[in-house]
C-alpha atoms as a PDB file:
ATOM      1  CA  UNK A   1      46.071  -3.516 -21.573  1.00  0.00           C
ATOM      2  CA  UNK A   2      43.798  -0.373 -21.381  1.00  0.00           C
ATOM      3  CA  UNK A   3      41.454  -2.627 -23.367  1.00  0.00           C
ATOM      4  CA  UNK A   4      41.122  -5.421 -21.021  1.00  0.00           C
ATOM      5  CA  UNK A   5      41.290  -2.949 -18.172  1.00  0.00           C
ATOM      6  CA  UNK A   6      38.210  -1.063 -19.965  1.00  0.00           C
ATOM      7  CA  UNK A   7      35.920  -4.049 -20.294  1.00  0.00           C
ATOM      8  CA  UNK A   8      36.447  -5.528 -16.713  1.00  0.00           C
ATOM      9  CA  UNK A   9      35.547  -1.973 -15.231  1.00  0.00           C
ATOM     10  CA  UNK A  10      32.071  -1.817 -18.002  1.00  0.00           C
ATOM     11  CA  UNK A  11      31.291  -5.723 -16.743  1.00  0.00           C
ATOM     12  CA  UNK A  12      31.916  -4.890 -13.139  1.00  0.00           C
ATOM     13  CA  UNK A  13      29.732  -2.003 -13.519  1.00  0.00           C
ATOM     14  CA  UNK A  14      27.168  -4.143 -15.439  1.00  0.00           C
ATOM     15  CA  UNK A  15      27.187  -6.733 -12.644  1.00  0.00           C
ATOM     16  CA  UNK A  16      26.766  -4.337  -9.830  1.00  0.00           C
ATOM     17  CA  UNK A  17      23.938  -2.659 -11.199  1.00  0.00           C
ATOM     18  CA  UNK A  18      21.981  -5.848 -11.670  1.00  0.00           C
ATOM     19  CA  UNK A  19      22.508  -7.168  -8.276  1.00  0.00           C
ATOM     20  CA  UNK A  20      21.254  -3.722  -6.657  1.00  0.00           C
ATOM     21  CA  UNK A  21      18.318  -3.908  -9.428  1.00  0.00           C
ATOM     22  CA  UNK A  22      17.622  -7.365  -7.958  1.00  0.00           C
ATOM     23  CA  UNK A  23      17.812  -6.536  -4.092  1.00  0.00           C
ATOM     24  CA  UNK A  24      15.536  -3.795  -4.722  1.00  0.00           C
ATOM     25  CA  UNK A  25      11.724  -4.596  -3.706  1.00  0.00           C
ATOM     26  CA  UNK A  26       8.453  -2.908  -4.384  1.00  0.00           C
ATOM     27  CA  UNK A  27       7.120  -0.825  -1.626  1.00  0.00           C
ATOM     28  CA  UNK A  28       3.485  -1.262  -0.628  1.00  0.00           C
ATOM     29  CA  UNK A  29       2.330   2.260  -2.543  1.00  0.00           C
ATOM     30  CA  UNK A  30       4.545   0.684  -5.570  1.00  0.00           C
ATOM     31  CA  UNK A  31       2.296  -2.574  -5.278  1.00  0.00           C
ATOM     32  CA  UNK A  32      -1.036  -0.940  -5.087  1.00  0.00           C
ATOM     33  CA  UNK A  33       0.088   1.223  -8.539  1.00  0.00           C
ATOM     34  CA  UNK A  34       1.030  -1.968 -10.337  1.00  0.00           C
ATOM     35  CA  UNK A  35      -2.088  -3.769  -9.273  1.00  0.00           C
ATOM     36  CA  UNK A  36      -4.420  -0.855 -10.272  1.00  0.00           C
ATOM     37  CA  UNK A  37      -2.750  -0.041 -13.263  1.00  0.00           C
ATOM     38  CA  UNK A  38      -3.133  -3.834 -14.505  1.00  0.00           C
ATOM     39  CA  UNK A  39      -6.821  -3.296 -13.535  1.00  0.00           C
ATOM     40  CA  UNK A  40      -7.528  -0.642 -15.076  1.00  0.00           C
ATOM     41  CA  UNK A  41      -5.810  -1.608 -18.357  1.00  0.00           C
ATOM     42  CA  UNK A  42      -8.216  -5.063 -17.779  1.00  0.00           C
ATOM     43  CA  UNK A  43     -11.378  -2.541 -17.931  1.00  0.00           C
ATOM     44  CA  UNK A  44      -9.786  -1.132 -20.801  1.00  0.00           C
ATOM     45  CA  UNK A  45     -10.631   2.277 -19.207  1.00  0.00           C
ATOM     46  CA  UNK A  46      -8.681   5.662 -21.096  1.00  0.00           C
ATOM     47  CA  UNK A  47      -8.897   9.503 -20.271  1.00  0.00           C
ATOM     48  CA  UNK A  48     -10.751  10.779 -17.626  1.00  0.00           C
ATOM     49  CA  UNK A  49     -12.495   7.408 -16.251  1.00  0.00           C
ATOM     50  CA  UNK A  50      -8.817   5.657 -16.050  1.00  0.00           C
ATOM     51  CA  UNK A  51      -7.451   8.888 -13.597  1.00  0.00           C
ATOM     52  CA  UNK A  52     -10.461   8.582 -11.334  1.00  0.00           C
ATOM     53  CA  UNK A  53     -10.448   5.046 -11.327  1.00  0.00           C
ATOM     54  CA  UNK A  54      -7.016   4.904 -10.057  1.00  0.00           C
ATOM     55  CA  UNK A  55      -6.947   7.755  -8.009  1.00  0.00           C
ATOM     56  CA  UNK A  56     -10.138   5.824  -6.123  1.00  0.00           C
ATOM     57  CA  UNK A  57      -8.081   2.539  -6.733  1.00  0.00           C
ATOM     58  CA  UNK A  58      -5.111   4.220  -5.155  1.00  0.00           C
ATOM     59  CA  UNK A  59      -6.974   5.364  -2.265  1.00  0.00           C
ATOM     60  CA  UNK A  60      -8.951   2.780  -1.805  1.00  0.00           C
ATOM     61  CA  UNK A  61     -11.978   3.733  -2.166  1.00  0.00           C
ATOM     62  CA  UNK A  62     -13.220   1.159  -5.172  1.00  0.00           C
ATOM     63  CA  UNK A  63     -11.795  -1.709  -4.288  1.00  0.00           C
ATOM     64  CA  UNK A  64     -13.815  -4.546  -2.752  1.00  0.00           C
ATOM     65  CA  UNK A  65     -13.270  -5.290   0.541  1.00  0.00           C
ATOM     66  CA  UNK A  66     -11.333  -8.276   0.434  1.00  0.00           C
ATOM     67  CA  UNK A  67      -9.152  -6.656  -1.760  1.00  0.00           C
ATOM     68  CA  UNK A  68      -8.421  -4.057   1.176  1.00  0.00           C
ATOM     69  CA  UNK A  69      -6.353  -5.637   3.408  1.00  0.00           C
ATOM     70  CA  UNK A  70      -5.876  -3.971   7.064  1.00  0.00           C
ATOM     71  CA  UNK A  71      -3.601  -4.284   9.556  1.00  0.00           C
ATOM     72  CA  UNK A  72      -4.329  -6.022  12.900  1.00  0.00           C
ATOM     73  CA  UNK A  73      -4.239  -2.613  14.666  1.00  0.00           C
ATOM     74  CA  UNK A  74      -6.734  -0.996  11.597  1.00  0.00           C
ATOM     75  CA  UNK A  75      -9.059  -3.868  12.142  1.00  0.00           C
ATOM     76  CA  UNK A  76      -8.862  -3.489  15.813  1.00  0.00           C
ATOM     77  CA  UNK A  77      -9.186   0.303  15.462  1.00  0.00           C
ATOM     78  CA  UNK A  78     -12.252  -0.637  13.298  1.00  0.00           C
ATOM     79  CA  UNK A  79     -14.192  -2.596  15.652  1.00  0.00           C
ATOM     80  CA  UNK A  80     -13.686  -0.120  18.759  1.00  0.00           C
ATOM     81  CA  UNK A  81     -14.647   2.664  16.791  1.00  0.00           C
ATOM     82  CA  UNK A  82     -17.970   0.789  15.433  1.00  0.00           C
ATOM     83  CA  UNK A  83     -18.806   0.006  19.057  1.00  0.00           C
ATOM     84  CA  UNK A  84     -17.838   3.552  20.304  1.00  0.00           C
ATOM     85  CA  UNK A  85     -20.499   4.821  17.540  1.00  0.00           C
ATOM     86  CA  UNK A  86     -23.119   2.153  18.936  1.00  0.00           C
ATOM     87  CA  UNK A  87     -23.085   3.360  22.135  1.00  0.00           C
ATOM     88  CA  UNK A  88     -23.634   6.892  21.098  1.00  0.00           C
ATOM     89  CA  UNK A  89     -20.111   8.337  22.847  1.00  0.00           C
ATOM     90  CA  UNK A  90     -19.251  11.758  22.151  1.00  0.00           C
ATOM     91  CA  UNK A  91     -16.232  13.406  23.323  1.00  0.00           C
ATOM     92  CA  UNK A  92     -14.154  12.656  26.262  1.00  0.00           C
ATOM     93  CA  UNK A  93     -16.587   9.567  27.230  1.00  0.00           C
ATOM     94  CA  UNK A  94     -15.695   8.522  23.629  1.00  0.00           C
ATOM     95  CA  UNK A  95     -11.830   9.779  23.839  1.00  0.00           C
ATOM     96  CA  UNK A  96     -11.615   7.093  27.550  1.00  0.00           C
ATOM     97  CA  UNK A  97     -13.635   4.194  26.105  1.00  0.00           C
ATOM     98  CA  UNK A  98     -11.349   3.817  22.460  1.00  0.00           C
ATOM     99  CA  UNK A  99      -8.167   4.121  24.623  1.00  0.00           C
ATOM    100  CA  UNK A 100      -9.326   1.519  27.104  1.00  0.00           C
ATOM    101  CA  UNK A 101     -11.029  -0.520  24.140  1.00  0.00           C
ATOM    102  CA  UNK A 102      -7.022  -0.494  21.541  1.00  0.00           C
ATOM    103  CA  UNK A 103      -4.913  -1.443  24.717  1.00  0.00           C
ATOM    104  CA  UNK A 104      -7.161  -4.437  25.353  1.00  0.00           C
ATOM    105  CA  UNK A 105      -5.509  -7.284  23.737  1.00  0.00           C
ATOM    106  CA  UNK A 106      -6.677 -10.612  22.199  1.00  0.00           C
END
């Protein structure tokens, strides 16, 4: 009895800790370390090079541009910003025209 008691608790326990193993996803930061990890392992990079490469692949910084994908709000932050810096706006001229130019939609 304490037997058969024993093993349905252990396969209970087995079962529930595969089903919250399986709900569980990656978050974004979790992706990114995966991907650069496989990348750098692809380079076959060790020491020194493989921490800078993924602390730049981590941040960003030496990935290629498609790789870098932005949200609609970074993209539109982006463009108003790159105009902003075309007209030459400094300060509060600069602080009223990206307000006006991120609430603008479309």
């Amino acid at each position: 009895m304490k037997i058969t008691l024993l093993v349905s608790l252990l396969c209970g326990m087995a079962f529930m800790t595969t089903a919250h193993a399986a709900e569980k996803t990656m978050t974004p930061q979790q992706q990114r370390m995966t991907t650069c990890n496989q990348q750098a392992t692809s380079k076959t990079l060790k020491g020194d090079a493989r921490k800078t490469y993924m602390s730049d692949c981590l941040k960003n910084g030496s990935s290629k541009p498609e790789e870098k994908s932005l949200t609609p709000q970074q993209q539109k932050m982006r463009e108003c910003n790159a105009t902003a810096t075309q007209q030459s706006l400094k300060g509060d001229d600069r602080k009223k025209f990206m307000s006006a130019c991120l609430k603008k939609t479309g």
